[in-house]
Protein backbone atom coordinates (compact mmCIF):
# COMPACT_ATOMS: atom_id res chain seq x y z
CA UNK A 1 106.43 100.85 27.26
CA UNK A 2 106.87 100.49 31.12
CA UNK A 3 103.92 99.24 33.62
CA UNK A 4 105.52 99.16 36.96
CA UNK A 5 108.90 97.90 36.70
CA UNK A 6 108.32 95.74 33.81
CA UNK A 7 109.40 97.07 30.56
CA UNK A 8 107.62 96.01 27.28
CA UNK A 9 108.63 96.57 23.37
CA UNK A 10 106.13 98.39 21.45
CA UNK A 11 107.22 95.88 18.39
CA UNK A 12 105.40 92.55 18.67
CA UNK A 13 107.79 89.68 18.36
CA UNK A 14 105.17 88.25 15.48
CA UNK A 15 105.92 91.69 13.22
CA UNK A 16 109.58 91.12 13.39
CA UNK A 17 109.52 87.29 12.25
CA UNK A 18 106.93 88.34 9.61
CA UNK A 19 109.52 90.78 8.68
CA UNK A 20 112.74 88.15 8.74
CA UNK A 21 110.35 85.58 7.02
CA UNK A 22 109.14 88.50 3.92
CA UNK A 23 112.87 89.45 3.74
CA UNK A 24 113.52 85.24 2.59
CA UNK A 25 110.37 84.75 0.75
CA UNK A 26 111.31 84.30 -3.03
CA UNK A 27 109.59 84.12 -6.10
CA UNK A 28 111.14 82.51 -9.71
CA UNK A 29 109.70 81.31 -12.68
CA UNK A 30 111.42 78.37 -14.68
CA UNK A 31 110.82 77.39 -17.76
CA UNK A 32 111.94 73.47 -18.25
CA UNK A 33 113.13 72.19 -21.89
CA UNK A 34 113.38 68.29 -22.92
CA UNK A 35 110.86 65.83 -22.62
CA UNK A 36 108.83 67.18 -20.08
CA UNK A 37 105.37 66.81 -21.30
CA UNK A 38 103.55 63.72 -21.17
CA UNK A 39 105.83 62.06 -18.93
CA UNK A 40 104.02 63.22 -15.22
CA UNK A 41 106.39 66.35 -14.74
CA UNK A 42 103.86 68.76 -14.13
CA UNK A 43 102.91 66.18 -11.42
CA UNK A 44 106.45 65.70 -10.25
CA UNK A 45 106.92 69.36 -9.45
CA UNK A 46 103.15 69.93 -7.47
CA UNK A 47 104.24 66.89 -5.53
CA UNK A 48 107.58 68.47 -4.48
CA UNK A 49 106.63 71.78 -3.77
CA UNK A 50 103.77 70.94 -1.67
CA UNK A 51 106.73 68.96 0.43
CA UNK A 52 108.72 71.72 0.87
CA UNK A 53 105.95 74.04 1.39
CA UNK A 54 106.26 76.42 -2.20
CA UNK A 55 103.33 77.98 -3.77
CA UNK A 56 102.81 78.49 -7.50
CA UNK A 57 101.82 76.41 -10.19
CA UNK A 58 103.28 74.23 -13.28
CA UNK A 59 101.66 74.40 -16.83
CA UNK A 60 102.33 72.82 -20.17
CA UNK A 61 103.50 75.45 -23.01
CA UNK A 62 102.90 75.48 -26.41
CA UNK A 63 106.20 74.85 -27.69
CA UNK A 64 106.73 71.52 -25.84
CA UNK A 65 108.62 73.16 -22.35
CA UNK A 66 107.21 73.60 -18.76
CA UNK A 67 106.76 76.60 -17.16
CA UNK A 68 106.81 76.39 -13.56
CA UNK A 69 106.43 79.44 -10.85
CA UNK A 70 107.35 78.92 -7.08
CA UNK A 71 107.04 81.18 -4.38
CA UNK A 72 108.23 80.29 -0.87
CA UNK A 73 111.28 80.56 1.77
CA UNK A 74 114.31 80.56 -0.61
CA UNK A 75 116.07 77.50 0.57
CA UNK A 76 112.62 75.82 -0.41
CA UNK A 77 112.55 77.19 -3.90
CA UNK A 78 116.09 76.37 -4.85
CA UNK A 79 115.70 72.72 -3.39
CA UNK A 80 112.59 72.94 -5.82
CA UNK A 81 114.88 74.39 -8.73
CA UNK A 82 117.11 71.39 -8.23
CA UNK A 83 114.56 69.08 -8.73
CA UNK A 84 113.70 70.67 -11.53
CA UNK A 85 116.94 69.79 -13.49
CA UNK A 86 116.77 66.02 -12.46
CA UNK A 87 112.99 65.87 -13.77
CA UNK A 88 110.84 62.18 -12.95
CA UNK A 89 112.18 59.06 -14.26
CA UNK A 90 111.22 59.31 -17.78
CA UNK A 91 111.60 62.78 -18.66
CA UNK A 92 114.98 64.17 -20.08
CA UNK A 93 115.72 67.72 -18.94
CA UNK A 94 117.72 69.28 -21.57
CA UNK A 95 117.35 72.99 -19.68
CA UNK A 96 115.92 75.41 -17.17
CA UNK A 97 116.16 79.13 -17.53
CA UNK A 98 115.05 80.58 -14.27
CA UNK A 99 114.33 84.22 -13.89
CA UNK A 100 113.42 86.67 -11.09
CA UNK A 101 109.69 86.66 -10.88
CA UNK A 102 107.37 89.36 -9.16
CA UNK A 103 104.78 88.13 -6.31
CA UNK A 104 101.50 86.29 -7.51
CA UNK A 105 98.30 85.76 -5.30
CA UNK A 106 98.49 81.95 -5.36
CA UNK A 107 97.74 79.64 -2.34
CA UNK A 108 99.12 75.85 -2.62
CA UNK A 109 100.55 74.74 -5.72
CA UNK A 110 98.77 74.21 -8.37
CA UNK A 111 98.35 72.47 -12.02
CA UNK A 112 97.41 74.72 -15.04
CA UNK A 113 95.67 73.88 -18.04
C-alpha cells in the first residue's frame, strides 16, 4: 500500500511473529516411571514450567507414574523434558516415554487431581 511516497506492507509485522512463534509452539505429553509420587514431583514440574513459561498440567496416575503435558516454545518444553528425567531430590526416575500430543485449551500450568 503506497500513501505519497511512503510504501506500507499490507501484512502487520505482529501476524508474521504470531506466525514464526505458532510454527515453534509444541505440545508433548510424558508419562514419568519410578518413584515419582509422593515425593513433590508433581510440584517439581509446575515449578519449572512456570519458569520457562510452558502450559499444561502434571497429574498422579493410577499405576504409580506421572503424566505430565506441556505446551510452549519448543526449546522451553525440551528444557522441561530434561528436567523431567533428573526428577527432585528424592524421586528416582526410572523412565519417560514422551509422545506427540495435540493442542489443549490450558492457561498456566497446572496440578491435577
Amino acid at each position: 500500500m503506497s500513501y505519497g511516497s511512503l510504501s506500507y506492507s499490507t501484512t502487520p509485522a505482529a501476524s508474521v511473529y504470531n506466525d514464526e512463534v505458532a510454527r515453534d509452539t509444541v505440545a508433548r505429553r510424558f508419562f514419568v516411571r519410578g518413584r515419582v509420587q509422593g515425593v513433590g514431583f508433581r510440584y517439581f514440574v509446575e515449578r519449572h514450567a512456570g519458569e520457562l513459561g510452558v502450559t499444561g498440567y502434571a497429574r498422579n496416575l493410577d499405576d504409580g507414574r506421572v503424566e505430565v503435558y506441556a505446551a510452549g516454545p519448543r526449546d522451553a518444553v525440551t528444557e522441561l523434558a530434561r528436567m523431567l528425567r533428573q526428577g527432585p531430590r528424592w524421586s528416582d526416575v526410572r523412565g519417560v516415554e514422551e509422545l506427540d500430543a495435540g493442542p489443549e485449551n490450558c492457561y498456566g500450568f497446572r496440578i491435577k487431581d
